[in-house]
Every structure is written in C-alpha cells, then in structure tokens.
PDB file of N, CA and C in Angstrom:
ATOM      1  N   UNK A   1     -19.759  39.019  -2.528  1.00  0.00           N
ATOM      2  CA  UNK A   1     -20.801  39.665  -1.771  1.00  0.00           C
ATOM      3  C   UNK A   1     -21.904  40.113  -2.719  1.00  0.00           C
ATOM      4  N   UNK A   2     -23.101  40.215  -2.476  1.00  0.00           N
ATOM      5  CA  UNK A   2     -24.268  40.462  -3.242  1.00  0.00           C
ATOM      6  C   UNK A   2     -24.613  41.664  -2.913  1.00  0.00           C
ATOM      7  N   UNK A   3     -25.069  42.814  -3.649  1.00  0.00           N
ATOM      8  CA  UNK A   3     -25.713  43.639  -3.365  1.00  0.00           C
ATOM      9  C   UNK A   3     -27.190  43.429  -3.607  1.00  0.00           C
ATOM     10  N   UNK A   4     -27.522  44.413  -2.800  1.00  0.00           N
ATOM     11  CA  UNK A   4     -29.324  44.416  -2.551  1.00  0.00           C
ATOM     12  C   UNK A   4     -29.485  45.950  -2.976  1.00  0.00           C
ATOM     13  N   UNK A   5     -30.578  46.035  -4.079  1.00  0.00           N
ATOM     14  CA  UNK A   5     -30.846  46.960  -4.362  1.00  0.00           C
ATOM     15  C   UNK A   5     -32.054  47.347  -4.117  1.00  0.00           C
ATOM     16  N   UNK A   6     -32.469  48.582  -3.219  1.00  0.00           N
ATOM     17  CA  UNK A   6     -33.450  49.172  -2.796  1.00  0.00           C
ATOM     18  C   UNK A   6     -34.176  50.154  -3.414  1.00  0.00           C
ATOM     19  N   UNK A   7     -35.582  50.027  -4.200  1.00  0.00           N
ATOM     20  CA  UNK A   7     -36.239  51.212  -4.286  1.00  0.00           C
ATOM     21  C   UNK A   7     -36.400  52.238  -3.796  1.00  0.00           C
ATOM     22  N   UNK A   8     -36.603  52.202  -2.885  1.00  0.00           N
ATOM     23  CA  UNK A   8     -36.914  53.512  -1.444  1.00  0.00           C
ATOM     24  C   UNK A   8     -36.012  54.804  -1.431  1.00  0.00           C
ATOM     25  N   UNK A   9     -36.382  55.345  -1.034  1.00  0.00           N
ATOM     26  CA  UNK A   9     -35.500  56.878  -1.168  1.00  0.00           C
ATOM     27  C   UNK A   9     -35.216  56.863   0.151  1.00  0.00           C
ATOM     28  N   UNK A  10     -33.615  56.349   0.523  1.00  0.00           N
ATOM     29  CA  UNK A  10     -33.075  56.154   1.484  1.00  0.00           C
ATOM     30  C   UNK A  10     -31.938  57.399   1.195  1.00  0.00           C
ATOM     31  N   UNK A  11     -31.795  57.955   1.898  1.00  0.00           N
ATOM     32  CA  UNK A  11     -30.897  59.228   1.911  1.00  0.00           C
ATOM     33  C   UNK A  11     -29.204  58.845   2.509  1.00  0.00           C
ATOM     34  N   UNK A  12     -29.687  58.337   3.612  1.00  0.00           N
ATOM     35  CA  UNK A  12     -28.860  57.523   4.091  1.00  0.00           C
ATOM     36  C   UNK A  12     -28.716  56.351   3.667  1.00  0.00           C
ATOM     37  N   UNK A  13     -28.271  55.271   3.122  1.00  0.00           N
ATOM     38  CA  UNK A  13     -28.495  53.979   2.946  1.00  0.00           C
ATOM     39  C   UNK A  13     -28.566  53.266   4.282  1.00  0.00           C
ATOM     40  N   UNK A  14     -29.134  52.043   4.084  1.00  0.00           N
ATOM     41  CA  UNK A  14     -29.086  51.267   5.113  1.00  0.00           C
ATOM     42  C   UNK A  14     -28.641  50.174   4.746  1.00  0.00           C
ATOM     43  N   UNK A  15     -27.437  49.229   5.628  1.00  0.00           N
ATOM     44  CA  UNK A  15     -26.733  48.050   5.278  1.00  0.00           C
ATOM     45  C   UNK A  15     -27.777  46.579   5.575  1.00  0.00           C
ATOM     46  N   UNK A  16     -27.540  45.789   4.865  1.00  0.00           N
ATOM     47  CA  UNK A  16     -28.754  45.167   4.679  1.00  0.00           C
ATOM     48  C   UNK A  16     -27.946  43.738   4.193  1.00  0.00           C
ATOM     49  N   UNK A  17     -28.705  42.313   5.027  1.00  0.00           N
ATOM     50  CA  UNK A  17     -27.916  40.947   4.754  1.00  0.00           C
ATOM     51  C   UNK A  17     -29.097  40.173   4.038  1.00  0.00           C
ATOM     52  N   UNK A  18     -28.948  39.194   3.046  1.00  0.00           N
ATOM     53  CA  UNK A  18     -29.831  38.478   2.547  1.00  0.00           C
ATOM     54  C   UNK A  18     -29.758  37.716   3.636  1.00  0.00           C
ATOM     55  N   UNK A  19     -31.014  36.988   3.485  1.00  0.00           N
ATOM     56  CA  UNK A  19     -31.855  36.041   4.861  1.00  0.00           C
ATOM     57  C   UNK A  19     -31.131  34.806   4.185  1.00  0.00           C
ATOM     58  N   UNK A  20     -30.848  33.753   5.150  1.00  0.00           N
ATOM     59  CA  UNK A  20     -30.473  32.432   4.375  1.00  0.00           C
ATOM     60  C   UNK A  20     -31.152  31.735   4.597  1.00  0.00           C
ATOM     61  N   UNK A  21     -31.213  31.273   2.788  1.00  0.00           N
ATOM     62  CA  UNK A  21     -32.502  30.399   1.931  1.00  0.00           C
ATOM     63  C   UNK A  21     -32.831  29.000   2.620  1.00  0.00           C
ATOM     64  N   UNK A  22     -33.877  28.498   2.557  1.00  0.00           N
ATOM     65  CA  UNK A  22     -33.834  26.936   3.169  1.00  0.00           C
ATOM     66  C   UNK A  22     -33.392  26.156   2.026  1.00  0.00           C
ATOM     67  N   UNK A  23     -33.280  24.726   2.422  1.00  0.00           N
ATOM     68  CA  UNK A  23     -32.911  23.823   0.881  1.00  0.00           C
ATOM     69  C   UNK A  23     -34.510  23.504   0.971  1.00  0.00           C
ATOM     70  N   UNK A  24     -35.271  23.245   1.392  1.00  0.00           N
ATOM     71  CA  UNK A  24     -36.683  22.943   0.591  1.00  0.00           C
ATOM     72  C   UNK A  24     -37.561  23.857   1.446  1.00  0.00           C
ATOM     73  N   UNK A  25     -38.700  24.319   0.616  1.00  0.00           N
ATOM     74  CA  UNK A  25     -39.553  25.313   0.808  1.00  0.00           C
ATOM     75  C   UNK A  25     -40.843  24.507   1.666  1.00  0.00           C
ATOM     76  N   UNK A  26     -40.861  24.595   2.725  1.00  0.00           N
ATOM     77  CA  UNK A  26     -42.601  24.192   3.655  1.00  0.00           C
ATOM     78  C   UNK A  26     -42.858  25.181   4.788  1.00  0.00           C
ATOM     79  N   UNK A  27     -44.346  24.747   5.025  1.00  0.00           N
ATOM     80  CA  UNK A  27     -44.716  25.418   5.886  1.00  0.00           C
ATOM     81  C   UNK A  27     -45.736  26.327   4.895  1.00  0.00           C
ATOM     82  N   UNK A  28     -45.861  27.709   5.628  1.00  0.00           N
ATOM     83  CA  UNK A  28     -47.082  28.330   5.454  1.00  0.00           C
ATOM     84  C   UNK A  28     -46.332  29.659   4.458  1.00  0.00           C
ATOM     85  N   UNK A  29     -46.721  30.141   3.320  1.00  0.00           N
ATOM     86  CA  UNK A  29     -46.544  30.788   2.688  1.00  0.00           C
ATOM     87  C   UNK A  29     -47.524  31.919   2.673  1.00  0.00           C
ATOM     88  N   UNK A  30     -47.620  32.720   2.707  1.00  0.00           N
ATOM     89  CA  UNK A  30     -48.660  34.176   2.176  1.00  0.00           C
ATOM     90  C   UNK A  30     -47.659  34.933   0.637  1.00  0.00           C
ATOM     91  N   UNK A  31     -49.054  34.728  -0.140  1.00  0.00           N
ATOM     92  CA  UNK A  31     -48.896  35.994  -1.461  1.00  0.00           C
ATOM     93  C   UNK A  31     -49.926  37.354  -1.099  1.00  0.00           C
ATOM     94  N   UNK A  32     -49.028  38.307  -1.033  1.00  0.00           N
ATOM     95  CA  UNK A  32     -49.242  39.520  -1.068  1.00  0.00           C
ATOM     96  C   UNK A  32     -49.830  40.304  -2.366  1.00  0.00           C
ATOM     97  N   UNK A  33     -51.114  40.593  -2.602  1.00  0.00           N
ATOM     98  CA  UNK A  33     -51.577  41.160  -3.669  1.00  0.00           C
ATOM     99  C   UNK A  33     -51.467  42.775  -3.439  1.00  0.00           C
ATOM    100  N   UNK A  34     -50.490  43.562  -3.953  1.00  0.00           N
ATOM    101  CA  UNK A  34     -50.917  45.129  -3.367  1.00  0.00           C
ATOM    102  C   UNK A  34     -51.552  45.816  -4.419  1.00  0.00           C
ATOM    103  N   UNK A  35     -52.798  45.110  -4.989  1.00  0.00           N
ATOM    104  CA  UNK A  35     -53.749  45.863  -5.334  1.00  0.00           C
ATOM    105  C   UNK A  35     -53.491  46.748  -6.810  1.00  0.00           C
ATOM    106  N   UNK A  36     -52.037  46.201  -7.246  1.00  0.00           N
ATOM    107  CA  UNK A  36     -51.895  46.767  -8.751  1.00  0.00           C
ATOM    108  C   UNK A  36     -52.683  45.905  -9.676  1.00  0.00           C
ATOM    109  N   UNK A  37     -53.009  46.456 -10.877  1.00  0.00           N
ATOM    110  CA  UNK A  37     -53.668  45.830 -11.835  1.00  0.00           C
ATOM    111  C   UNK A  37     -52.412  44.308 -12.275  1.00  0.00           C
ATOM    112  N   UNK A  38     -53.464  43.002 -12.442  1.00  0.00           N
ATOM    113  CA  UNK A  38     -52.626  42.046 -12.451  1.00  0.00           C
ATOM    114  C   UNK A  38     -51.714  41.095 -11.731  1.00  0.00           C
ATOM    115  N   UNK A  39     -51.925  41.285 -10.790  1.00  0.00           N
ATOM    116  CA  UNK A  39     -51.004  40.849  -9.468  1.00  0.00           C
ATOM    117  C   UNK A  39     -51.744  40.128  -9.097  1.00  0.00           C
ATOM    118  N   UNK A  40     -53.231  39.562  -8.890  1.00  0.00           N
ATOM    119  CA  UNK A  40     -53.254  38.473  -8.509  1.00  0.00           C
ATOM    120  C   UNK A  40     -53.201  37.610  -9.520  1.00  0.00           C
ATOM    121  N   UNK A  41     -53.141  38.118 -11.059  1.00  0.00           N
ATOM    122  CA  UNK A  41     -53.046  36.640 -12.048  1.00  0.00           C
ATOM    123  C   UNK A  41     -51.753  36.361 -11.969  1.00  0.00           C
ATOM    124  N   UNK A  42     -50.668  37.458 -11.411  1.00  0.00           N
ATOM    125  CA  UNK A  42     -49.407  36.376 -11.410  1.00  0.00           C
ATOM    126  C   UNK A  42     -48.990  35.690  -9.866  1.00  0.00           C
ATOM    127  N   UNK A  43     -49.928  35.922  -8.975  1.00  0.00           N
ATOM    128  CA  UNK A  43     -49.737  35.216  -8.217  1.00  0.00           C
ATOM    129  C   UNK A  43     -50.438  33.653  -8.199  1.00  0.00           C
ATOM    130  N   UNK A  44     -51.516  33.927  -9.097  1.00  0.00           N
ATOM    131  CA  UNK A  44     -52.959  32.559  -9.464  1.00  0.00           C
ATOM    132  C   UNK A  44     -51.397  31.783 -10.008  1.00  0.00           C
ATOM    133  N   UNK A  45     -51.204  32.172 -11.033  1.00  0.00           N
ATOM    134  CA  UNK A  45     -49.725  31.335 -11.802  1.00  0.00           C
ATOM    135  C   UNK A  45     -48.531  30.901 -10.544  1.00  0.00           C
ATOM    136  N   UNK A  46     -48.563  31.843  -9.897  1.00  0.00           N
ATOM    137  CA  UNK A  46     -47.220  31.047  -9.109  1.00  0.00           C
ATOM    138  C   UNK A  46     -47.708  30.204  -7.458  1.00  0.00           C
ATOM    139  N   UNK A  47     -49.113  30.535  -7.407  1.00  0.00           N
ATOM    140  CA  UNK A  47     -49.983  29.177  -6.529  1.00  0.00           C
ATOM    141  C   UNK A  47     -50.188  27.692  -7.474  1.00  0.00           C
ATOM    142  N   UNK A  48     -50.352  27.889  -8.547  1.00  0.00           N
ATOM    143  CA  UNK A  48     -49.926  26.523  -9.595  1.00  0.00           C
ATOM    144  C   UNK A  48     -49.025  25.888  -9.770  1.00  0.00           C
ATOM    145  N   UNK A  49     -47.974  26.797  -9.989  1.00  0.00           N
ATOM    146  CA  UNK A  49     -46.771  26.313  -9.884  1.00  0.00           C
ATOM    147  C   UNK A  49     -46.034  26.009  -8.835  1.00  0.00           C
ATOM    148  N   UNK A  50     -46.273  26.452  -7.247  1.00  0.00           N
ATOM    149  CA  UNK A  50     -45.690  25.917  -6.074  1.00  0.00           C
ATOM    150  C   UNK A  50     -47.176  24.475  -5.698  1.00  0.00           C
ATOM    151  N   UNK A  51     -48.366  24.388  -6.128  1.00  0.00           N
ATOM    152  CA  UNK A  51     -48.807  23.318  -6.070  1.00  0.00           C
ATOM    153  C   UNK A  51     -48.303  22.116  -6.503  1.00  0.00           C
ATOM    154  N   UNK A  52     -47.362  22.491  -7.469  1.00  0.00           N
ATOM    155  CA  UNK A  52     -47.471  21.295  -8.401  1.00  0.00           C
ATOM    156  C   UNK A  52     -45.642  20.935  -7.753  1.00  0.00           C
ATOM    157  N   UNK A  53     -44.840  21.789  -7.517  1.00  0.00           N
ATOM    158  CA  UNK A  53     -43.427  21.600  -7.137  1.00  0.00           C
ATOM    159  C   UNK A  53     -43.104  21.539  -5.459  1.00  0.00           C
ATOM    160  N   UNK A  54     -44.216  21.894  -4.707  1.00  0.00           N
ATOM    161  CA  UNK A  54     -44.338  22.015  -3.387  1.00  0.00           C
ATOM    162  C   UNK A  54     -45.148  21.459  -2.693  1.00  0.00           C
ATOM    163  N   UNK A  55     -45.957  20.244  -2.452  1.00  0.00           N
ATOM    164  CA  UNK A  55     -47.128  19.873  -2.319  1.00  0.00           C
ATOM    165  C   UNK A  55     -47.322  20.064  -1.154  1.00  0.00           C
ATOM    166  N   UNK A  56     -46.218  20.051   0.068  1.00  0.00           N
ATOM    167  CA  UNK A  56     -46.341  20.605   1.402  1.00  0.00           C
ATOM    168  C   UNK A  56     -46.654  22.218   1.904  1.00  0.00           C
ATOM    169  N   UNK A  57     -46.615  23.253   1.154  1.00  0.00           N
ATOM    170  CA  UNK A  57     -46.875  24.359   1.089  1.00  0.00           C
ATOM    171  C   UNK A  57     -48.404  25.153   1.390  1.00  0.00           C
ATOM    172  N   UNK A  58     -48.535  25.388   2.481  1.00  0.00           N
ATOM    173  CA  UNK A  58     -50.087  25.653   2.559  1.00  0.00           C
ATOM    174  C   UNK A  58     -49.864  27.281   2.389  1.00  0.00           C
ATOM    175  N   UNK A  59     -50.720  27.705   0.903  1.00  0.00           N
ATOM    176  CA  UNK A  59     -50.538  29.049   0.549  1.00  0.00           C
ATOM    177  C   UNK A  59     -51.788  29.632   1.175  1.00  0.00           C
ATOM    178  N   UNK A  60     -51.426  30.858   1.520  1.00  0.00           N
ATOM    179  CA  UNK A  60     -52.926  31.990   2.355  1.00  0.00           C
ATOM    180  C   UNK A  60     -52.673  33.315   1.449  1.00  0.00           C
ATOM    181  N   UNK A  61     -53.683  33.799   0.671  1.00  0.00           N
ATOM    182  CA  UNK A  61     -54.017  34.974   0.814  1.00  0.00           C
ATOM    183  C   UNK A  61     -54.136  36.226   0.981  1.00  0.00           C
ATOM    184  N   UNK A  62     -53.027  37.355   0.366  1.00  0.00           N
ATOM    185  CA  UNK A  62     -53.813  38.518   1.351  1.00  0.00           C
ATOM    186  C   UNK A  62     -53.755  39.854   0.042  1.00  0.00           C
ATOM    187  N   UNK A  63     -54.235  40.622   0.420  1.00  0.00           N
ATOM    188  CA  UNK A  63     -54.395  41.780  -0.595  1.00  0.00           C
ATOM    189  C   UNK A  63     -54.434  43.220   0.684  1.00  0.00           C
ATOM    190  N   UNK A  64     -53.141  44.150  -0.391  1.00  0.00           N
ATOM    191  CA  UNK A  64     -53.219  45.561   0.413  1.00  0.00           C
ATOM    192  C   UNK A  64     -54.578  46.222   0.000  1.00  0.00           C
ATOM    193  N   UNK A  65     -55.007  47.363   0.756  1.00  0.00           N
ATOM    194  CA  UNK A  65     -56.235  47.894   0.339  1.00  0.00           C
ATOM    195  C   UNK A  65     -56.129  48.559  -0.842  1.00  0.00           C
ATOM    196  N   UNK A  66     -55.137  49.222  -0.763  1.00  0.00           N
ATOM    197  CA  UNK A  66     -54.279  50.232  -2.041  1.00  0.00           C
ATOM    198  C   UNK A  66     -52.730  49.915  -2.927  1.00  0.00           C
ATOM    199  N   UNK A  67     -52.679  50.253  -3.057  1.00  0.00           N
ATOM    200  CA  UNK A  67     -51.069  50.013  -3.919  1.00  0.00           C
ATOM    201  C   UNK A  67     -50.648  51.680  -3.415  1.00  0.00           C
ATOM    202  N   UNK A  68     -51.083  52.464  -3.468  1.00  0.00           N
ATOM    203  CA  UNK A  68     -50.655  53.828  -3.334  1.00  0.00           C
ATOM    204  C   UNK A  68     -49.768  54.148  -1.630  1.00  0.00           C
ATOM    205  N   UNK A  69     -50.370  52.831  -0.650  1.00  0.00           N
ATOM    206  CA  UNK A  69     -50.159  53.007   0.779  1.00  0.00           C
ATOM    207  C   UNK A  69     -49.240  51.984   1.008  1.00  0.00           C
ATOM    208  N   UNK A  70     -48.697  51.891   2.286  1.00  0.00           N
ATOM    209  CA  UNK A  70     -47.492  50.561   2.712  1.00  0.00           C
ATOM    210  C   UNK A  70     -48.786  50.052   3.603  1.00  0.00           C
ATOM    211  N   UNK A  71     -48.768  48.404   3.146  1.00  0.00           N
ATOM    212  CA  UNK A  71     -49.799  48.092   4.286  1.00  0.00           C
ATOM    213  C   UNK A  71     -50.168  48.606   5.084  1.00  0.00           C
ATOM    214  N   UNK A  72     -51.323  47.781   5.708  1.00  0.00           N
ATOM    215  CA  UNK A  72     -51.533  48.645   7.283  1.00  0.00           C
ATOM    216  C   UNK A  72     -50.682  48.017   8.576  1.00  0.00           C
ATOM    217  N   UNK A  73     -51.008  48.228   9.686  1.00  0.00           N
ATOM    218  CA  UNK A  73     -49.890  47.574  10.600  1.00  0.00           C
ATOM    219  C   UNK A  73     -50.418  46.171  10.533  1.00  0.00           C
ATOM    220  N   UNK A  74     -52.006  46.086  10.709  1.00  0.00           N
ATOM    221  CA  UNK A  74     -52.377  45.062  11.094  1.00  0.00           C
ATOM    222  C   UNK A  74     -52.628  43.949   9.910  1.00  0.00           C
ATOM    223  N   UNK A  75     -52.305  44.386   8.954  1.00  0.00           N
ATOM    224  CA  UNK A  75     -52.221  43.519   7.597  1.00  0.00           C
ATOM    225  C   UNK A  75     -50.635  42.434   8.095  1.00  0.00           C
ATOM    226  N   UNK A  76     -49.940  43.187   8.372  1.00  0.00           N
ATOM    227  CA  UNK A  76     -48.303  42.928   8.256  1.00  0.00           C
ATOM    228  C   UNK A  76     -48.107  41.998   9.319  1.00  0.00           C
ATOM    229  N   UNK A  77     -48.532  42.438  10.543  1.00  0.00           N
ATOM    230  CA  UNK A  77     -48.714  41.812  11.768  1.00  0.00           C
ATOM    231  C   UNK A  77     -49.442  40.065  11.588  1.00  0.00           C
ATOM    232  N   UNK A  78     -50.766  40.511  10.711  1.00  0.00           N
ATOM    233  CA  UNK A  78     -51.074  38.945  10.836  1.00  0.00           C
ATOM    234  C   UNK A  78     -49.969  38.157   9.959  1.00  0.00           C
ATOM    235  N   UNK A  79     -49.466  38.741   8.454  1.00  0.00           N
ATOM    236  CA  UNK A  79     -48.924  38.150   7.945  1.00  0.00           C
ATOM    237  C   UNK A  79     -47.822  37.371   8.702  1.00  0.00           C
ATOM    238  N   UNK A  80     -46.718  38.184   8.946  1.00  0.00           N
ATOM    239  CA  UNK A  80     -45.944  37.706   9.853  1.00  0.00           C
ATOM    240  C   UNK A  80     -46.142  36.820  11.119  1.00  0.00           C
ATOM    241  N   UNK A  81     -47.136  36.963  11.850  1.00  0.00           N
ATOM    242  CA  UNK A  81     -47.667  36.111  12.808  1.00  0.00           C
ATOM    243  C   UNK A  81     -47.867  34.397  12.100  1.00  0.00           C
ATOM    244  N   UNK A  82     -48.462  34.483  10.862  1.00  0.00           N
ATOM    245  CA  UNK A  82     -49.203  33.230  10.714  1.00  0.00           C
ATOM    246  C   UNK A  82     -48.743  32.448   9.391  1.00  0.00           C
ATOM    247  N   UNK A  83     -47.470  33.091   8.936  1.00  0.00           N
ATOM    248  CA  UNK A  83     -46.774  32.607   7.810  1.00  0.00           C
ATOM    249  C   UNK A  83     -45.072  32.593   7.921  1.00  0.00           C
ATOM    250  N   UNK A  84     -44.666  31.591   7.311  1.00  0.00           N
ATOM    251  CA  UNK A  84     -42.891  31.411   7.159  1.00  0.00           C
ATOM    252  C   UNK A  84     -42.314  31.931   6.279  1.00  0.00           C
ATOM    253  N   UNK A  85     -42.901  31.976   4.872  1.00  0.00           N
ATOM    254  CA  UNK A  85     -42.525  33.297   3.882  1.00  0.00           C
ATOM    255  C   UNK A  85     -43.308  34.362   3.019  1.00  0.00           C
ATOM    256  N   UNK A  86     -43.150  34.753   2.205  1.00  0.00           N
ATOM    257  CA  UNK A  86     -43.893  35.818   1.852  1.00  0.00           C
ATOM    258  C   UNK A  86     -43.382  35.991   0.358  1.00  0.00           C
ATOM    259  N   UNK A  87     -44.843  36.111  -0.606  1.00  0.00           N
ATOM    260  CA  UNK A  87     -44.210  36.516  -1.716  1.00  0.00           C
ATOM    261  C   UNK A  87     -45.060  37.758  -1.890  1.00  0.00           C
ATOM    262  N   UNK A  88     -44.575  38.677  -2.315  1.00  0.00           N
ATOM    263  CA  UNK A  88     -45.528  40.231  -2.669  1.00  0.00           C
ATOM    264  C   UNK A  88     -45.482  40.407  -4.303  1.00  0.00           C
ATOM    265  N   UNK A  89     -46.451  40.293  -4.629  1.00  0.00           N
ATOM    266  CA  UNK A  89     -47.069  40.539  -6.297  1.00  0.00           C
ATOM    267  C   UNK A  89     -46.875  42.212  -6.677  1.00  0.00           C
ATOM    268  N   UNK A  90     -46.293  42.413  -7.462  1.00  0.00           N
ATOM    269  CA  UNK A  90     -45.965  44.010  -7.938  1.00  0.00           C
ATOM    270  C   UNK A  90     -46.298  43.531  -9.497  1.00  0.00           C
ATOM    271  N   UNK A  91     -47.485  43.806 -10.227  1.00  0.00           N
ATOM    272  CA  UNK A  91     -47.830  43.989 -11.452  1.00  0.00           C
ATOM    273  C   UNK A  91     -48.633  44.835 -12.141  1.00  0.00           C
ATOM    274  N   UNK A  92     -48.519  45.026 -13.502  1.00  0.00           N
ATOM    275  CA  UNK A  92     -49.529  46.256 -14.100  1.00  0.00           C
ATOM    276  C   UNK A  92     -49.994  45.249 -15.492  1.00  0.00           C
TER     277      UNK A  92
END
C-alpha cells in the first residue's frame, strides 16, 4: 500500500486513494503556474519534454493570481472542465 503524504494541516486526517495511472498519456493537459518565483521555467522544461515524448498532448496554460491564495473557484472549474490532467508548478 502507498502512502500519500499531505501538506495541509489536516487535524483529522483524511483517507485518500491514488487515481489509476493510464499506460499512455493523451488528451488535454493544463500546467498550473501558482505564481512562485520559477515555476513557469520548470514548467517551459516539462512542455519540451512532453512535446518531444508525447506528441498527442495538447498542453493549455494557466497561472494562480497569487501563490499566497488556493485558486479561485473559477480558475479550478475551467481547469477541470477543459482538461484530463493537471500538472501544478511549486518553485522558488
């Protein structure tokens, strides 16, 4: 069994299942920039690198306003609406 380890200051914990992985990655991807210093150059690097290993992958875009806030609803909402996975950039 794998544990998942959570940042969050969960008082309670919450039980939690990894999602199961596809064997090949397509469809619509979103990178999440939340606005820390550096996060979009490591996302620029890992849009290169799923170009070059993923050629079916149509990557979109998005940036939080702040790093200090949890998205907004309507940030999350489109994401989820208009993408199959999600990568979120956390860098300094």
């Amino acid at each position: 069994m794998t544990t998942i380890m959570d940042p969050t200051d969960e008082r309670v914990p919450v039980a939690r299942q990894i999602t199961p992985r596809p064997e090949v990655i397509s469809g619509t991807l979103a990178m999440l920039d939340i606005s820390k210093p550096r996060g979009n150059v490591l996302l620029d690097h890992l849009e290169e690198l799923l170009a070059e290993r993923c050629p079916g992958v149509k990557v979109q875009r998005y940036a939080k306003p702040t790093f200090a806030k949890p998205a907004p609803d309507t940030l999350r909402q489109e994401i989820f609406r208009d993408n199959d996975f999600v990568i979120e950039a956390l860098a300094d």
